[in-house]
Protein backbone atom coordinates (compact mmCIF):
# COMPACT_ATOMS: atom_id res chain seq x y z
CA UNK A 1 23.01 -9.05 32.73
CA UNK A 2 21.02 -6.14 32.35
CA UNK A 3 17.94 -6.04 30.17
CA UNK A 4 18.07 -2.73 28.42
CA UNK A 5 20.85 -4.68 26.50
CA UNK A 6 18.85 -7.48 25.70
CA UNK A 7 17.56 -5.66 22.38
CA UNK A 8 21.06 -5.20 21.02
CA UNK A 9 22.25 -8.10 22.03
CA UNK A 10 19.36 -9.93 19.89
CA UNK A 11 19.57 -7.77 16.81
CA UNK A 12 23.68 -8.36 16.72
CA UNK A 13 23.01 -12.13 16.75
CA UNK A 14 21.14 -12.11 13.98
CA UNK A 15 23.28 -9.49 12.68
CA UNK A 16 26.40 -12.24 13.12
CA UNK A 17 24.33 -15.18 10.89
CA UNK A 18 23.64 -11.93 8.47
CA UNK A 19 27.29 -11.41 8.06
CA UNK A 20 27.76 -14.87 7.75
CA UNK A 21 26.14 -14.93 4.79
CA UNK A 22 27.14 -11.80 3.53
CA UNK A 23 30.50 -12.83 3.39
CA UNK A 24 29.94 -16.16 1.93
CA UNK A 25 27.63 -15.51 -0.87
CA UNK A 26 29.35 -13.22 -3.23
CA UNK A 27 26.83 -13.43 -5.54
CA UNK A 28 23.64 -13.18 -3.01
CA UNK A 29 25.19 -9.86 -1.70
CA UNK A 30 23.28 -7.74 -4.13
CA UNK A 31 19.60 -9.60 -3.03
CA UNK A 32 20.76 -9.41 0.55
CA UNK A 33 21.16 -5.96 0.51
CA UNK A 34 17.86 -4.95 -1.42
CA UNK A 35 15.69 -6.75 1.10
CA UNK A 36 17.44 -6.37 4.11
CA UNK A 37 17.13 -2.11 3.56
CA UNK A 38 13.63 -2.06 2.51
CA UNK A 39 13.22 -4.36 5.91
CA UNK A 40 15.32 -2.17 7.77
CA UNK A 41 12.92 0.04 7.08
CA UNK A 42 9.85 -1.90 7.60
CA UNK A 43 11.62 -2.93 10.83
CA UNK A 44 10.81 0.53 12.40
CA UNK A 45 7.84 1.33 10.57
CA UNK A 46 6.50 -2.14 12.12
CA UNK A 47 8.17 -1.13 15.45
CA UNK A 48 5.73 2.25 15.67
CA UNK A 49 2.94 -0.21 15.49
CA UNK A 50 4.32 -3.23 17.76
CA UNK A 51 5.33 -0.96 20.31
CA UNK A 52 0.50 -0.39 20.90
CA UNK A 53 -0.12 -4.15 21.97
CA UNK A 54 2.92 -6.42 21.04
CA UNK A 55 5.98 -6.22 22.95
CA UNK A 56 8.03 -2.63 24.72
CA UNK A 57 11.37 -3.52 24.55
CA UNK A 58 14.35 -1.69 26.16
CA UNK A 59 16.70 0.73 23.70
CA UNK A 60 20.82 1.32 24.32
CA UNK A 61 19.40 5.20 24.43
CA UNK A 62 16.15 4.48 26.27
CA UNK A 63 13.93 5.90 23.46
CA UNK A 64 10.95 3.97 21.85
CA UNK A 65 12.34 3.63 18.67
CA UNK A 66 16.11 2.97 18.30
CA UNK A 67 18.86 1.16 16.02
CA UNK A 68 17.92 -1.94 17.24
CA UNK A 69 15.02 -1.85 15.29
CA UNK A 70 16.68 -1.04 11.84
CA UNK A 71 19.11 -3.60 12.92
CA UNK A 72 16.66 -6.37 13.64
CA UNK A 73 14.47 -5.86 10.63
CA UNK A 74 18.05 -5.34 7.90
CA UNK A 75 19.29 -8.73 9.79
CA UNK A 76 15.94 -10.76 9.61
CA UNK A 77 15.56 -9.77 6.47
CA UNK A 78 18.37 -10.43 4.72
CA UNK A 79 18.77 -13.87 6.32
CA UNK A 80 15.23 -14.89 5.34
CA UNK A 81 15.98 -13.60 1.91
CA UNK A 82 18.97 -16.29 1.50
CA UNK A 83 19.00 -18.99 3.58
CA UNK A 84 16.68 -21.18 1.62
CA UNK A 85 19.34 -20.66 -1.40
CA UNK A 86 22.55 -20.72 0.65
CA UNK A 87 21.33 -24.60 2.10
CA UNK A 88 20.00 -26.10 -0.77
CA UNK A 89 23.06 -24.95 -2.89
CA UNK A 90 20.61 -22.71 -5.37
CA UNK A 91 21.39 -19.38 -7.59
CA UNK A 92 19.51 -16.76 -9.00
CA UNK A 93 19.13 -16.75 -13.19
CA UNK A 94 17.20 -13.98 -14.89
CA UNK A 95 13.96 -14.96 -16.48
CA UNK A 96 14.51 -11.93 -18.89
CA UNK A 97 16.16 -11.92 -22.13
CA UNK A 98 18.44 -8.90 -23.64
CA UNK A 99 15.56 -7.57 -26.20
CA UNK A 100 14.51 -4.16 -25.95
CA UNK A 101 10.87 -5.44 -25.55
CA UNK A 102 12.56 -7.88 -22.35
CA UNK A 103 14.33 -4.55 -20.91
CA UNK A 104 11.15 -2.55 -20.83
CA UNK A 105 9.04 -5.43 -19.54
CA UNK A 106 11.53 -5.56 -16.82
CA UNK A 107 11.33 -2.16 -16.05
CA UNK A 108 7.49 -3.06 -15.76
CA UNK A 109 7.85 -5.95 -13.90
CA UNK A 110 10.23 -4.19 -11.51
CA UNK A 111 7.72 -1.43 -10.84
CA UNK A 112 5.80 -3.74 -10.17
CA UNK A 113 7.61 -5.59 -7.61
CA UNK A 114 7.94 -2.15 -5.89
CA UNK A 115 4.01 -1.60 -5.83
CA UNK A 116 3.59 -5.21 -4.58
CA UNK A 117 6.13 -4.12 -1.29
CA UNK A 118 4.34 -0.88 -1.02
CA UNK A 119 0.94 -3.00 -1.24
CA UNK A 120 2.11 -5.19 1.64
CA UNK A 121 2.98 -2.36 4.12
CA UNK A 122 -0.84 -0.78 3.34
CA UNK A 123 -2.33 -3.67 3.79
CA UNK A 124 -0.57 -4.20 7.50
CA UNK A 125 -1.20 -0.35 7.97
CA UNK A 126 -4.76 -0.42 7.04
CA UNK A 127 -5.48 -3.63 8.92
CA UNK A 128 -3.92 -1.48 12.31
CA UNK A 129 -4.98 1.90 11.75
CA UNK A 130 -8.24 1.75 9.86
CA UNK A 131 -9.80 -1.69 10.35
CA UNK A 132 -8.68 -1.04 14.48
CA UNK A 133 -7.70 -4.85 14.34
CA UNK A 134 -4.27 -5.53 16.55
CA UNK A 135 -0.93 -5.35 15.46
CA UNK A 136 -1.18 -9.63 15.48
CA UNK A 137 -3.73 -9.98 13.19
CA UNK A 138 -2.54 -6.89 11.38
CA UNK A 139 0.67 -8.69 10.62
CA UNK A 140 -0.70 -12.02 9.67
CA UNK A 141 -3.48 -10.60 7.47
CA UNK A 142 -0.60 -8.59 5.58
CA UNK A 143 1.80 -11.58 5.79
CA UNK A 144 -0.88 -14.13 4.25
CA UNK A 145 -1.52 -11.52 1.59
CA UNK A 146 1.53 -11.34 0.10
CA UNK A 147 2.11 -14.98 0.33
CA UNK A 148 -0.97 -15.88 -1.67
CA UNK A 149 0.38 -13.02 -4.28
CA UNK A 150 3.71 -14.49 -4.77
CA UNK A 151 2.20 -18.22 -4.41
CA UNK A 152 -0.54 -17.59 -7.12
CA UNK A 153 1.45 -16.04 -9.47
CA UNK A 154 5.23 -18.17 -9.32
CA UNK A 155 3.77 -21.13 -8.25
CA UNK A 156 7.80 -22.34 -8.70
CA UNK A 157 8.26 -20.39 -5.61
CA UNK A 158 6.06 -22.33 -2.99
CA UNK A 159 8.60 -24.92 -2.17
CA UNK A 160 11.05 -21.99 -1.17
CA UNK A 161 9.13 -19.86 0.67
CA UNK A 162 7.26 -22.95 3.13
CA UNK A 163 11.25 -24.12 3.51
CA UNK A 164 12.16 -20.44 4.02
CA UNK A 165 9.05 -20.49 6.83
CA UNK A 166 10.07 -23.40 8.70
CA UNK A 167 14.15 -22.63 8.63
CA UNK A 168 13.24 -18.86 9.99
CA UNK A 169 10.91 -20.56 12.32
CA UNK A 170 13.78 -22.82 13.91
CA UNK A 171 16.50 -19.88 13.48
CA UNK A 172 13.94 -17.86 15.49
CA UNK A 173 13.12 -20.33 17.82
CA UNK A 174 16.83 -21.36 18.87
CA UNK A 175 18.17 -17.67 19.50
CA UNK A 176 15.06 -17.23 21.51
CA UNK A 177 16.05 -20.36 23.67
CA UNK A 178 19.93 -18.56 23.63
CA UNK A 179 18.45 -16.01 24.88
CA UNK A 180 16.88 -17.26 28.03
CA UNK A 181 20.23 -18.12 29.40
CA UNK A 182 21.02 -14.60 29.21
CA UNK A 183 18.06 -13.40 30.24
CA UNK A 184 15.75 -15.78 32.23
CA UNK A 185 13.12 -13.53 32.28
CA UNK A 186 13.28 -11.26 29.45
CA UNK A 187 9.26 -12.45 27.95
CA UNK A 188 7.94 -10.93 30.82
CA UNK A 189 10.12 -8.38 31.07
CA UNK A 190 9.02 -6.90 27.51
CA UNK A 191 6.03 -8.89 25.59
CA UNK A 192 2.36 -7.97 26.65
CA UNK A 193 1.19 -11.56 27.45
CA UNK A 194 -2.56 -10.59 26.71
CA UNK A 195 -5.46 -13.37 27.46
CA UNK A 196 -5.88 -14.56 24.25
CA UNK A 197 -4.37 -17.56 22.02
CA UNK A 198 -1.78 -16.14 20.66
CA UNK A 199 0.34 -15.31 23.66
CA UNK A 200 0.29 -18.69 25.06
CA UNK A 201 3.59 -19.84 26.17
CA UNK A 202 5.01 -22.70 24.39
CA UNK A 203 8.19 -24.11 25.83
CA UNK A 204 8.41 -20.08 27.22
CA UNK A 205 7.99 -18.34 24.10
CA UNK A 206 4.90 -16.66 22.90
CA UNK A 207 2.79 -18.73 20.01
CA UNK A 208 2.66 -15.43 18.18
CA UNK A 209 6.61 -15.51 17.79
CA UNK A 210 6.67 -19.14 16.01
CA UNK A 211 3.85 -17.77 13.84
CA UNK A 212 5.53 -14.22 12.88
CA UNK A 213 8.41 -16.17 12.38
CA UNK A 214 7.64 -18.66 9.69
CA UNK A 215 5.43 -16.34 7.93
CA UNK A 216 7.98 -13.94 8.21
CA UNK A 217 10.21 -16.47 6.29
CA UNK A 218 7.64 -17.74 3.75
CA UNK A 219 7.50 -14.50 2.61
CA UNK A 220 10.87 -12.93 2.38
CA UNK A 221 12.17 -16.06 1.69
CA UNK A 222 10.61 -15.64 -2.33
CA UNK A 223 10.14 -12.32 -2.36
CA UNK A 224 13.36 -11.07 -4.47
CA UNK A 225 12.95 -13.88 -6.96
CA UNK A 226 9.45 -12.43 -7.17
CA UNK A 227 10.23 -8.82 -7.06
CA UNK A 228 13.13 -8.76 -9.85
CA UNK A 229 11.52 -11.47 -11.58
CA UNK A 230 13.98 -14.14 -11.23
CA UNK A 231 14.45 -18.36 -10.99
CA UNK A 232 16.17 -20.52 -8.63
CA UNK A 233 18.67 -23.30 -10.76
CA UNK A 234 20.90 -25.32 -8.94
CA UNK A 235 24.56 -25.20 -8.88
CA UNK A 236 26.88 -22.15 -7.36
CA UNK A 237 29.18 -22.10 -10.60
């Protein structure tokens, strides 16, 4: 098959397990949506920075940014948003009451939230375009700071977001494999397999992947619970 479709194809399968869901979870649709555009977002933003040192994938219209990145990024993270919740059988309930003092500490809370996302994106952009480190260590200073946010401060979240790490990790990990049947040779094709730890090849994939992947998970996976300032209880009714 030809590889400048091997982008697409990738995005629409996670785009498939994103409908999935979608279409499922009635009442997760509203979460889904909130992280999966401000990832959609952060999908290309990322891409801009990926596209120095990580990987140079092939576009459907041959440019170095295309849909497949707003696709990928929506899809990833809407999934990692939900799928902790969707397999354990948990809902969302609001930690807020219906006083006015409640409503305007929500509005607080949800400014907040909105600094915290905007926080995360400096950090990765400051790590890459000030502190000159790569996009790698970039991504996994940013990632562990926003895990040790949400961890310190919901410590009720923890459980969900290392599940949400290691369920991402294996969702990652067996579309990858998928993959290879498609495209044998599609690692070397578009990752730059630098001499250095990270882009050793375990079982054909990059170690970087299976780390951007769970830490990708542990932190989307809490992040609107954290963001809108909500609880996990058990039960779909």
């Amino acid at each position: 098959m030809d590889y400048q479709y091997f982008y697409i194809i990738w995005a629409l399968i996670f785009f498939a397990v994103w409908l999935a869901l979608f279409l499922h979870r009635r009442d997760l649709r509203g979460a889904m949506l909130f992280i999966s555009i401000v990832f959609g977002i952060g999908g290309i933003i990322g891409q801009v920075v990926f596209l120095e040192d990580w990987w140079r994938p092939l576009t459907l219209l041959g440019t170095p940014i295309g849909i497949e990145d707003f696709i990928i990024g929506f899809s990833i993270g809407g999934i990692a948003s939900v799928i902790y919740i969707e397999l354990y059988h948990l809902k969302f309930r609001s930690v807020r009451s219906e006083s006015f003092s409640s409503k305007v500490k929500s509005r607080r809370s949800n400014f907040m939230g909105y600094m915290f996302i905007l926080a995360f994106i400096s950090v990765f952009l400051g790590m890459f375009y000030i502190a000159h480190l790569n996009s790698f260590y970039s991504g996994i200073i940013a990632y562990f700071f926003g895990i040790a946010v949400i961890a310190l401060s919901r410590k009720d979240l923890i459980k969900g977001s290392v599940i949400s790490g290691i369920i991402m990790l294996l969702l990652g990990s067996m579309i990858y494999y998928f993959l290879f049947l498609l495209f044998p040779n599609y690692i070397r094709e578009f990752w730059y397999l630098h001499e250095n730890w990270y882009s050793k090849l375990v079982l054909g994939i990059p170690l970087a992947e299976y780390i951007w992947f769970f830490l990708n998970g542990a932190f989307i996976g809490p992040l609107y619970g954290f963001v809108r300032n909500k609880k996990l209880q058990i039960g779909l009714k």
